[in-house]
C-alpha atoms as a PDB file:
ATOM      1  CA  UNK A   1     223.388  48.698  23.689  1.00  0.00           C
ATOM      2  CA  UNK A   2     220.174  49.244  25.268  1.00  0.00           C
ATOM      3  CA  UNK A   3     218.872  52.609  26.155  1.00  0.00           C
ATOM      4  CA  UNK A   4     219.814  54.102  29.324  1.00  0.00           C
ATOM      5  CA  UNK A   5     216.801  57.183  30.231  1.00  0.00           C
ATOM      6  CA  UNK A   6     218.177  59.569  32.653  1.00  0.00           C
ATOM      7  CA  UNK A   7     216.978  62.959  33.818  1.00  0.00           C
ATOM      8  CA  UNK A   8     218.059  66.645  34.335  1.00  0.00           C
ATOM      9  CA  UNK A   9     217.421  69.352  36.988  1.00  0.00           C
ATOM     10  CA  UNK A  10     218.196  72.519  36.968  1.00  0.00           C
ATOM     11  CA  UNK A  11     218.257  74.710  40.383  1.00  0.00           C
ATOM     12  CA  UNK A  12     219.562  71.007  41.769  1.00  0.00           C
ATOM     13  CA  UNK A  13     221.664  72.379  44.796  1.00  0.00           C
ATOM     14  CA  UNK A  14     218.132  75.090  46.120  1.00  0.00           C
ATOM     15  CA  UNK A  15     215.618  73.345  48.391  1.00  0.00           C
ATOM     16  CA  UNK A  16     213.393  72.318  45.900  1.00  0.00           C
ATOM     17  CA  UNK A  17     216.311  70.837  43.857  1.00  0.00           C
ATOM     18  CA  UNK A  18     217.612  68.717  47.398  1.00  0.00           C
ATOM     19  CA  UNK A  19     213.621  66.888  47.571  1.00  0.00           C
ATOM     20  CA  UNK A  20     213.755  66.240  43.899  1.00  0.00           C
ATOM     21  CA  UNK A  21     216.628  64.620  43.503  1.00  0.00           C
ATOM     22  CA  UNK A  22     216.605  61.896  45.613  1.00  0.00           C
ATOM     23  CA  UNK A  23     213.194  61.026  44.373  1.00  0.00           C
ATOM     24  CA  UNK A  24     213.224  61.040  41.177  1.00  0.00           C
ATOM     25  CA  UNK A  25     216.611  58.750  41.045  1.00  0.00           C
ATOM     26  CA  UNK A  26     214.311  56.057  42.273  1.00  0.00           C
ATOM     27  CA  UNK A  27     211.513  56.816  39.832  1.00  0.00           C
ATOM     28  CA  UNK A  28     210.495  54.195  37.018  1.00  0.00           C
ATOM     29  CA  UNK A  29     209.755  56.577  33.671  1.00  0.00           C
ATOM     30  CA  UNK A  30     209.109  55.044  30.307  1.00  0.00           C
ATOM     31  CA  UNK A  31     211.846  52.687  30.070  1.00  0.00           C
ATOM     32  CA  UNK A  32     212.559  51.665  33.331  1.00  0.00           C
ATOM     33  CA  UNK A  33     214.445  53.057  36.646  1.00  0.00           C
ATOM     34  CA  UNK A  34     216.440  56.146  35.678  1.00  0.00           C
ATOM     35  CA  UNK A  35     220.360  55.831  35.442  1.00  0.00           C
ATOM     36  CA  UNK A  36     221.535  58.738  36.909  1.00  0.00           C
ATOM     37  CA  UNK A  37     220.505  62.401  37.531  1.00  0.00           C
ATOM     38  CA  UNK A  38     222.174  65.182  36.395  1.00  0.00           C
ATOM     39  CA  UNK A  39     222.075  68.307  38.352  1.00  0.00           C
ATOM     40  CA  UNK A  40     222.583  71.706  37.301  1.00  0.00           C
ATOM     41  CA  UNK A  41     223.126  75.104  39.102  1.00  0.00           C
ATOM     42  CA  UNK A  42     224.578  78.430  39.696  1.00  0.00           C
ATOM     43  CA  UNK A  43     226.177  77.418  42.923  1.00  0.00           C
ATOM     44  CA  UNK A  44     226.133  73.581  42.736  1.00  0.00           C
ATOM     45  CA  UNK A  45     226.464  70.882  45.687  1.00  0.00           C
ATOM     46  CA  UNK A  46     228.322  67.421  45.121  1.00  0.00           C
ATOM     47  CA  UNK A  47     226.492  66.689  48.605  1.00  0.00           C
ATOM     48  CA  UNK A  48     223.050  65.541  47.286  1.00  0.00           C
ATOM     49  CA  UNK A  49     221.423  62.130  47.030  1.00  0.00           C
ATOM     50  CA  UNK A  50     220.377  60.925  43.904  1.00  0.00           C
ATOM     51  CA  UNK A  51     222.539  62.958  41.401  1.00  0.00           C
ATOM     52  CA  UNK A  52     225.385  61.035  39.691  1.00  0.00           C
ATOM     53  CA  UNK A  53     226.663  64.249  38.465  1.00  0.00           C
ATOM     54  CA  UNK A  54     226.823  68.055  38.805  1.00  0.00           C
ATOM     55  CA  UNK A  55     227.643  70.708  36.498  1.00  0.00           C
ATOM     56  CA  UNK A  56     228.206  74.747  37.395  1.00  0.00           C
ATOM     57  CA  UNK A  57     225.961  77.190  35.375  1.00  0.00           C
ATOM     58  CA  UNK A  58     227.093  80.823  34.304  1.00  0.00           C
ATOM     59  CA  UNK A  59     224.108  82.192  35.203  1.00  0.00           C
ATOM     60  CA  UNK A  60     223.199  83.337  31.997  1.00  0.00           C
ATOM     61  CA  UNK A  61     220.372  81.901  29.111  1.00  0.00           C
ATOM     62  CA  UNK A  62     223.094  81.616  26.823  1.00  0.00           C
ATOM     63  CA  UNK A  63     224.952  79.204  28.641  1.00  0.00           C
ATOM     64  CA  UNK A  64     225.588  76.457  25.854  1.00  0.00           C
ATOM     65  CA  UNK A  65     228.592  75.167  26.998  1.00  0.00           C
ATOM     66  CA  UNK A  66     226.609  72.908  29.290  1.00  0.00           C
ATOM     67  CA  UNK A  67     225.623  71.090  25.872  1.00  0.00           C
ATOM     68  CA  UNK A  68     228.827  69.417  25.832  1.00  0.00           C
ATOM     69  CA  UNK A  69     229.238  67.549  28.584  1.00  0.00           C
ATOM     70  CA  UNK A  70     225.291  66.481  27.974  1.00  0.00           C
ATOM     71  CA  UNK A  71     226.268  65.497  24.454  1.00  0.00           C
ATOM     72  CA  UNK A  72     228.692  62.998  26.281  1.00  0.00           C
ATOM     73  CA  UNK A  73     226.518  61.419  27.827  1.00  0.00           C
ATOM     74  CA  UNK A  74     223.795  60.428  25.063  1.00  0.00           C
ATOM     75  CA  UNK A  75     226.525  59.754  22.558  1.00  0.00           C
ATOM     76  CA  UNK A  76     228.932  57.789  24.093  1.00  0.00           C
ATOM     77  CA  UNK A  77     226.981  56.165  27.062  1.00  0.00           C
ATOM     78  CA  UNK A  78     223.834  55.393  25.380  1.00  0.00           C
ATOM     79  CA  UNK A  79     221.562  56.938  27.755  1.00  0.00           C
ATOM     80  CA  UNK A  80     218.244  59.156  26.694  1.00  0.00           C
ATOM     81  CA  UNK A  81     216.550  62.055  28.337  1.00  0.00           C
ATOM     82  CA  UNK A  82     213.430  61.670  29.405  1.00  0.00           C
ATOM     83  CA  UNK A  83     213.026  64.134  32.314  1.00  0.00           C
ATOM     84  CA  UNK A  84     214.250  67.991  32.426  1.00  0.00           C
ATOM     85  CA  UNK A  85     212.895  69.522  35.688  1.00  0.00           C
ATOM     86  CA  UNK A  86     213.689  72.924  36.105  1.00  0.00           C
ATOM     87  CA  UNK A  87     213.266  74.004  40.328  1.00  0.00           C
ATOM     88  CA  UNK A  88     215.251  77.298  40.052  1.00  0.00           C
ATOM     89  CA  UNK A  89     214.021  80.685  41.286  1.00  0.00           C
ATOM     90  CA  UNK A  90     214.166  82.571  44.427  1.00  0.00           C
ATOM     91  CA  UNK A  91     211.520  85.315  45.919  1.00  0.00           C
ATOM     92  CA  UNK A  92     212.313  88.924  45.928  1.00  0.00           C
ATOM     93  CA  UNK A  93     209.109  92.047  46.973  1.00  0.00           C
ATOM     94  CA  UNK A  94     208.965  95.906  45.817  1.00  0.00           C
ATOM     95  CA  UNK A  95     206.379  97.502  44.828  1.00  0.00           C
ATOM     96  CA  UNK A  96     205.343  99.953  41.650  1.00  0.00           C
ATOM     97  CA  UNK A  97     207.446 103.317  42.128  1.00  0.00           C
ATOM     98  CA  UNK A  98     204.603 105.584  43.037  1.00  0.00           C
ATOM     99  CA  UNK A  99     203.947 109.640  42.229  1.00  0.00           C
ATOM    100  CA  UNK A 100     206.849 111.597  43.378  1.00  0.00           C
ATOM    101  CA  UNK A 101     208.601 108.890  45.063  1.00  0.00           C
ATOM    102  CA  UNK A 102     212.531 109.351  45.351  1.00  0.00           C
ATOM    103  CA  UNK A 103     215.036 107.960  42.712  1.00  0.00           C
ATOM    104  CA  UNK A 104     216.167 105.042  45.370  1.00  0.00           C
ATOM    105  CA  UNK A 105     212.648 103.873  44.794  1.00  0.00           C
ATOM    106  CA  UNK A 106     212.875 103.476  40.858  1.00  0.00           C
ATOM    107  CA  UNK A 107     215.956 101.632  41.203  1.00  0.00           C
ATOM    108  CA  UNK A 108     214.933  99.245  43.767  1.00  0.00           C
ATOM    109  CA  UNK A 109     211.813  98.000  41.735  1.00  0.00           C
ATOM    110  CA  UNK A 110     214.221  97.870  38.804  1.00  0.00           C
ATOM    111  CA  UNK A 111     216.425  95.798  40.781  1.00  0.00           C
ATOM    112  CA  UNK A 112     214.044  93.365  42.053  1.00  0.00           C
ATOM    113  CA  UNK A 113     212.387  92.985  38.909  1.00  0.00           C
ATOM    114  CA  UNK A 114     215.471  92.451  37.205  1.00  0.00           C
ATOM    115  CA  UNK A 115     216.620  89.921  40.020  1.00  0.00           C
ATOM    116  CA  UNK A 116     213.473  88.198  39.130  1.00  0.00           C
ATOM    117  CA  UNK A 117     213.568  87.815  35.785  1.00  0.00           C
ATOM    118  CA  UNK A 118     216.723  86.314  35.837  1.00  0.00           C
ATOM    119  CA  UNK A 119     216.331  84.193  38.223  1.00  0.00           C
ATOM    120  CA  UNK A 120     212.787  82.171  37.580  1.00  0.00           C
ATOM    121  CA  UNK A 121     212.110  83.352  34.190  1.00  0.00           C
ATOM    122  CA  UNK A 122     215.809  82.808  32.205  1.00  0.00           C
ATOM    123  CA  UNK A 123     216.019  79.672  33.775  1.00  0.00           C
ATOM    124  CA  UNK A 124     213.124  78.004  32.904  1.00  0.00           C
ATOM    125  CA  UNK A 125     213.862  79.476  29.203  1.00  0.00           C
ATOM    126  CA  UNK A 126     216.892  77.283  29.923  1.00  0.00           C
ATOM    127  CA  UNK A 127     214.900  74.065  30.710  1.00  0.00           C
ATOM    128  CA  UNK A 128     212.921  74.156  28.026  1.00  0.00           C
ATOM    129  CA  UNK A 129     215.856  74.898  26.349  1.00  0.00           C
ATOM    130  CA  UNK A 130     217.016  71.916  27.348  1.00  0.00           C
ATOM    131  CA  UNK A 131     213.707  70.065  26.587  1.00  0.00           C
ATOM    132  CA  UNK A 132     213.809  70.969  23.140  1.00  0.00           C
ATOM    133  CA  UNK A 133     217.001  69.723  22.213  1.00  0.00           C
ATOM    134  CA  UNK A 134     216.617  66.555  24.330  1.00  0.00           C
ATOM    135  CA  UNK A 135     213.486  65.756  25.174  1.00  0.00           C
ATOM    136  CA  UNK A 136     211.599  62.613  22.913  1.00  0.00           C
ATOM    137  CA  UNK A 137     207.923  62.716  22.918  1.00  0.00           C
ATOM    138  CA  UNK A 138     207.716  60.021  25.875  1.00  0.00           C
ATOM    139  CA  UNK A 139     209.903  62.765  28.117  1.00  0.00           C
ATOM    140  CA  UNK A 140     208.322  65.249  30.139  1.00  0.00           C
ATOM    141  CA  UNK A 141     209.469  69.166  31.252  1.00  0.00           C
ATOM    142  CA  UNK A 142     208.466  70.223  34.225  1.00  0.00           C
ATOM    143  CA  UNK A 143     208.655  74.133  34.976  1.00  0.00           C
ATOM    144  CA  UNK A 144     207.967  75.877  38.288  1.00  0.00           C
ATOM    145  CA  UNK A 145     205.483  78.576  38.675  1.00  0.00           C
ATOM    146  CA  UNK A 146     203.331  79.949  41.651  1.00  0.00           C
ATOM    147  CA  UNK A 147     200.044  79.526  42.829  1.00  0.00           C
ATOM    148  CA  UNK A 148     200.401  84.028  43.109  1.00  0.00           C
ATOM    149  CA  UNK A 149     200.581  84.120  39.191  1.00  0.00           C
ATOM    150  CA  UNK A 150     197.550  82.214  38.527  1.00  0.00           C
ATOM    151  CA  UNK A 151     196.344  85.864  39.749  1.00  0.00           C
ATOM    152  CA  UNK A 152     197.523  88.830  38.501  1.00  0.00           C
ATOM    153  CA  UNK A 153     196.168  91.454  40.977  1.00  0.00           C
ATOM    154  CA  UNK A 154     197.607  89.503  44.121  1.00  0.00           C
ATOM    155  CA  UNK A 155     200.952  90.314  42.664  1.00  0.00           C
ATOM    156  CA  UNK A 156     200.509  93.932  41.770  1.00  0.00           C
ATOM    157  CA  UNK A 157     200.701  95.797  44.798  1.00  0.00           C
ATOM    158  CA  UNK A 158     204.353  94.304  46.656  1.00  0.00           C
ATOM    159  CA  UNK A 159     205.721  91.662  44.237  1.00  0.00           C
ATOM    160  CA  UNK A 160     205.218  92.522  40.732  1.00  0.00           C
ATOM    161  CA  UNK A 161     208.623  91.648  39.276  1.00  0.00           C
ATOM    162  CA  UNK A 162     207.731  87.997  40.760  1.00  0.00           C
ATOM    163  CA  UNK A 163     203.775  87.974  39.381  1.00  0.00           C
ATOM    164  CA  UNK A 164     205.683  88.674  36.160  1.00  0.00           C
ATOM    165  CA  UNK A 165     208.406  86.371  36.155  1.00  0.00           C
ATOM    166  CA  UNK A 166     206.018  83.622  36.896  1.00  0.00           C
ATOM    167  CA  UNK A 167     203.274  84.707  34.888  1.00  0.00           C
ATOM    168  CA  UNK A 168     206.308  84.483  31.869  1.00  0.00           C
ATOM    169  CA  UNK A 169     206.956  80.573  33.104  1.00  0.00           C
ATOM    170  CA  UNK A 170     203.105  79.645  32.515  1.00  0.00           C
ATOM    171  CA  UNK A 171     203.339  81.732  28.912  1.00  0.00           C
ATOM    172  CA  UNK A 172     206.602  79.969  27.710  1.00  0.00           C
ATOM    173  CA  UNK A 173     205.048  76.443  28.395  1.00  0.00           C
ATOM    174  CA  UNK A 174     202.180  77.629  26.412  1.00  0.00           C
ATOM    175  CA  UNK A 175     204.169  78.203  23.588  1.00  0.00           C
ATOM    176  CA  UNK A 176     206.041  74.868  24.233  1.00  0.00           C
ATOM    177  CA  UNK A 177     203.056  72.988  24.000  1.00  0.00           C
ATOM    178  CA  UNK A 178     201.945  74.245  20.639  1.00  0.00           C
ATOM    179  CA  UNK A 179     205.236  73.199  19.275  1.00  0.00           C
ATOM    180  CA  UNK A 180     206.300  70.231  20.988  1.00  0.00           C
ATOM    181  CA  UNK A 181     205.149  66.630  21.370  1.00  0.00           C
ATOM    182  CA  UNK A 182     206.954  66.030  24.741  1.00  0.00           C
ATOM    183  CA  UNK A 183     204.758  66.491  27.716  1.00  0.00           C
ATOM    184  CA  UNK A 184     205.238  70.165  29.550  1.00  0.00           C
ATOM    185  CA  UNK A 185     204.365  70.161  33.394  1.00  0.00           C
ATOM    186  CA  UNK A 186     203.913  73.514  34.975  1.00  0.00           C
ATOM    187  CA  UNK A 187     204.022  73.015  39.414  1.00  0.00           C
ATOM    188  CA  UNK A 188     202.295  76.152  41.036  1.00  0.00           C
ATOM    189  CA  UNK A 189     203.284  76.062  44.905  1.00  0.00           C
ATOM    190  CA  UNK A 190     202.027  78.635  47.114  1.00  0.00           C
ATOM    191  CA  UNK A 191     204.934  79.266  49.990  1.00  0.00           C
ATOM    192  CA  UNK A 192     207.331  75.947  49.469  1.00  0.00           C
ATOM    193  CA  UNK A 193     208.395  75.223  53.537  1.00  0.00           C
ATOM    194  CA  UNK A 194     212.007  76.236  53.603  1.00  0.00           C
ATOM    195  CA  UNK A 195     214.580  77.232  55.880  1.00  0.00           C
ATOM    196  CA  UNK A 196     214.784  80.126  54.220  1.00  0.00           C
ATOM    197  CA  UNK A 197     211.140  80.687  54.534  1.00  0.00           C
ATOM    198  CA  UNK A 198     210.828  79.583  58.073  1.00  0.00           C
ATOM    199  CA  UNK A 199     213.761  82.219  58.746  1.00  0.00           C
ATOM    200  CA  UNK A 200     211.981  84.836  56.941  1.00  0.00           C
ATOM    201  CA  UNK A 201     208.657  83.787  58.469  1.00  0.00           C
ATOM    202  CA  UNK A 202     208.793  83.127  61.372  1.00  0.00           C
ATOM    203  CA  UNK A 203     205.331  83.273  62.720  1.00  0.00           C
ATOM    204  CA  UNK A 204     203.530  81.982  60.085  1.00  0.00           C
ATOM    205  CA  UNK A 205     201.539  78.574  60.146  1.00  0.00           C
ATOM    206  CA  UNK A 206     203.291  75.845  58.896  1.00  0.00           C
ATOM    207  CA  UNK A 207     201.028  73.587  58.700  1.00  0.00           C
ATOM    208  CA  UNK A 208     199.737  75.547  55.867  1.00  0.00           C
ATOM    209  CA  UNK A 209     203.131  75.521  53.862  1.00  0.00           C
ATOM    210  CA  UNK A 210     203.887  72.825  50.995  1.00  0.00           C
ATOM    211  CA  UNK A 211     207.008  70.113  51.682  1.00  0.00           C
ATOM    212  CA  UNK A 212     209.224  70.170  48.960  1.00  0.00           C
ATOM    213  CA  UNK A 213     209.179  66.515  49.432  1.00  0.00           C
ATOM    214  CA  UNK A 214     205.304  66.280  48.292  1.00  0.00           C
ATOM    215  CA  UNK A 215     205.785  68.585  45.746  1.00  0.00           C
ATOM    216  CA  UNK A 216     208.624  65.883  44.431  1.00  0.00           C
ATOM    217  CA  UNK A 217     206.484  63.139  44.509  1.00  0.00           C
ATOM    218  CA  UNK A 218     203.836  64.683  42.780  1.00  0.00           C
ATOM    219  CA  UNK A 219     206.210  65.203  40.006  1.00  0.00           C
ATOM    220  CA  UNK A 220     207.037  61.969  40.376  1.00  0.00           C
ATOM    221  CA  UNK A 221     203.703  60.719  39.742  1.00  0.00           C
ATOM    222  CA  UNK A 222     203.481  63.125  36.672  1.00  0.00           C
ATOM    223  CA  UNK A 223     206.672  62.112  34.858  1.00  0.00           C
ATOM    224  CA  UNK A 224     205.659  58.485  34.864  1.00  0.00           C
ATOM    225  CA  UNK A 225     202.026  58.711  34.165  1.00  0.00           C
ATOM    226  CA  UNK A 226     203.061  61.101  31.350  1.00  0.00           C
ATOM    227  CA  UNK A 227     200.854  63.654  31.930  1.00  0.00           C
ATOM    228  CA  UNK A 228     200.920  67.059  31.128  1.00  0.00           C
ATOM    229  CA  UNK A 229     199.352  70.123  32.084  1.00  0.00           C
ATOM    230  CA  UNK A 230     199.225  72.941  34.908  1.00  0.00           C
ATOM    231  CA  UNK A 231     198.916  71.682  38.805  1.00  0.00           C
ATOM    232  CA  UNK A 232     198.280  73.711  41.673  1.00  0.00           C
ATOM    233  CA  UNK A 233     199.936  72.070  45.069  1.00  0.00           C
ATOM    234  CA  UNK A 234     197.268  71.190  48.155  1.00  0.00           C
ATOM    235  CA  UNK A 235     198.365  70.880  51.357  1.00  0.00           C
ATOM    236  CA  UNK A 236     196.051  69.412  54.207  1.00  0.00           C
ATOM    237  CA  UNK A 237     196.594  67.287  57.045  1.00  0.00           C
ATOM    238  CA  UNK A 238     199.877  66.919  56.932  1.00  0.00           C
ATOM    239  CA  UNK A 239     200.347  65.948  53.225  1.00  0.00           C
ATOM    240  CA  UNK A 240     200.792  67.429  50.200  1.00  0.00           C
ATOM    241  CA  UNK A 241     199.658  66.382  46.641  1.00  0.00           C
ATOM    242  CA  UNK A 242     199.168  68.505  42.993  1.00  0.00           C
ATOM    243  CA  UNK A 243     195.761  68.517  41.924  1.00  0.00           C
ATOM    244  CA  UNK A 244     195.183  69.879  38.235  1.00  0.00           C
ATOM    245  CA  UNK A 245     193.946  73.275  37.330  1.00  0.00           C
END
């Protein structure tokens, strides 16, 4: 039976997740064109292009019932994974409670942090999760960060439980990378052009913003070149590419 690769995202049905997909199903990686995507989320969509199958998430870093269904699919179809890209997060401000400031204010930046933590932190701890137990050394994880984390101080005064769930993403692949031999991609967008960012933004430039669809085929490029390594995403002119950091 030969080997059939195929790849994994998780945060499939988001924005990011919707460019990816359709992209990558068409990609050539290590041994050949990829059989099928699987995508994962919270909140999942049977609506995209490009994924041959979805599966709901609980939410939560423990989540190993998803193993299962996975396990299926390498035993008893003869497929391999060589791609686990992990596109889940969201954006939430709030700054540092300051001297004297009322209780409401403690709990919102607990909130927000907590938000945050959960939602781009604990699920790239699930990727690589996901890497680890799948992942040969020709495969590749790719994480998302932000171009904000690369930075400490721009995240300090209004976004801190962000700064610090993305710093956390660029720490854990790290750590991957002194343990694993697969190759470990970390992406770091500035604002991604959304709806949701458009809606939320509505008189900013942009021009200036990166398409989730160049951000895709950068990652593209990445997977089947098989290299590794931390990218920051350029937009100009209309186009957007990763260059390496």
């Amino acid at each position: 039976m030969s080997v059939r690769p195929f790849g994994i995202i998780v945060g499939s049905s988001g924005a990011l997740g919707r460019a990816y997909a359709p992209i990558l199903s068409s990609s050539s990686c290590i041994n050949g064109l990829y059989k099928g995507l699987i995508g994962l989320d919270i909140n999942p969509s049977n609506d995209i292009d490009g994924l041959t199958k979805v599966l709901a998430l609980s939410g939560t870093v423990d989540d190993s019932s998803i193993i299962d269904p996975i396990n299926t699919i390498t035993q008893s179809e003869g497929a391999i994974v060589q791609a686990v890209v992990h596109c889940a997060g969201s954006w939430a401000g709030g700054p540092f409670p300051t001297l004297g400031s009322p209780n409401a204010s403690f709990s919102s930046y607990l909130t927000s942090t907590s938000s945050m933590l959960s939602s781009n932190l604990t699920s790239a701890v699930f990727a690589a999760g996901l890497a680890s137990r799948y992942l040969p050394p020709s495969g590749t994880l790719v994480l998302t960060g932000a171009s904000a984390s690369l930075s400490p101080s721009s995240c300090s005064d209004f976004m801190p439980g962000y700064g610090l769930s993305k710093m956390g993403v660029s720490n854990l692949a790290e750590m991957l990378r002194e343990e694993v031999e697969f190759k470990v991609v970390v992406v770091h967008p500035g604002t991604i052009d959304t709806k949701v960012n458009r809606d939320a933004m509505p008189d900013a430039n942009f021009d200036e913003w990166n398409s989730t669809e160049g951000i895709a085929r950068g990652v593209r490029e990445k997977i089947e070149s098989g290299e590794g390594g931390d990218f920051t995403v350029i937009t100009e002119g209309g186009k957007t590419w990763l260059e390496k950091i």
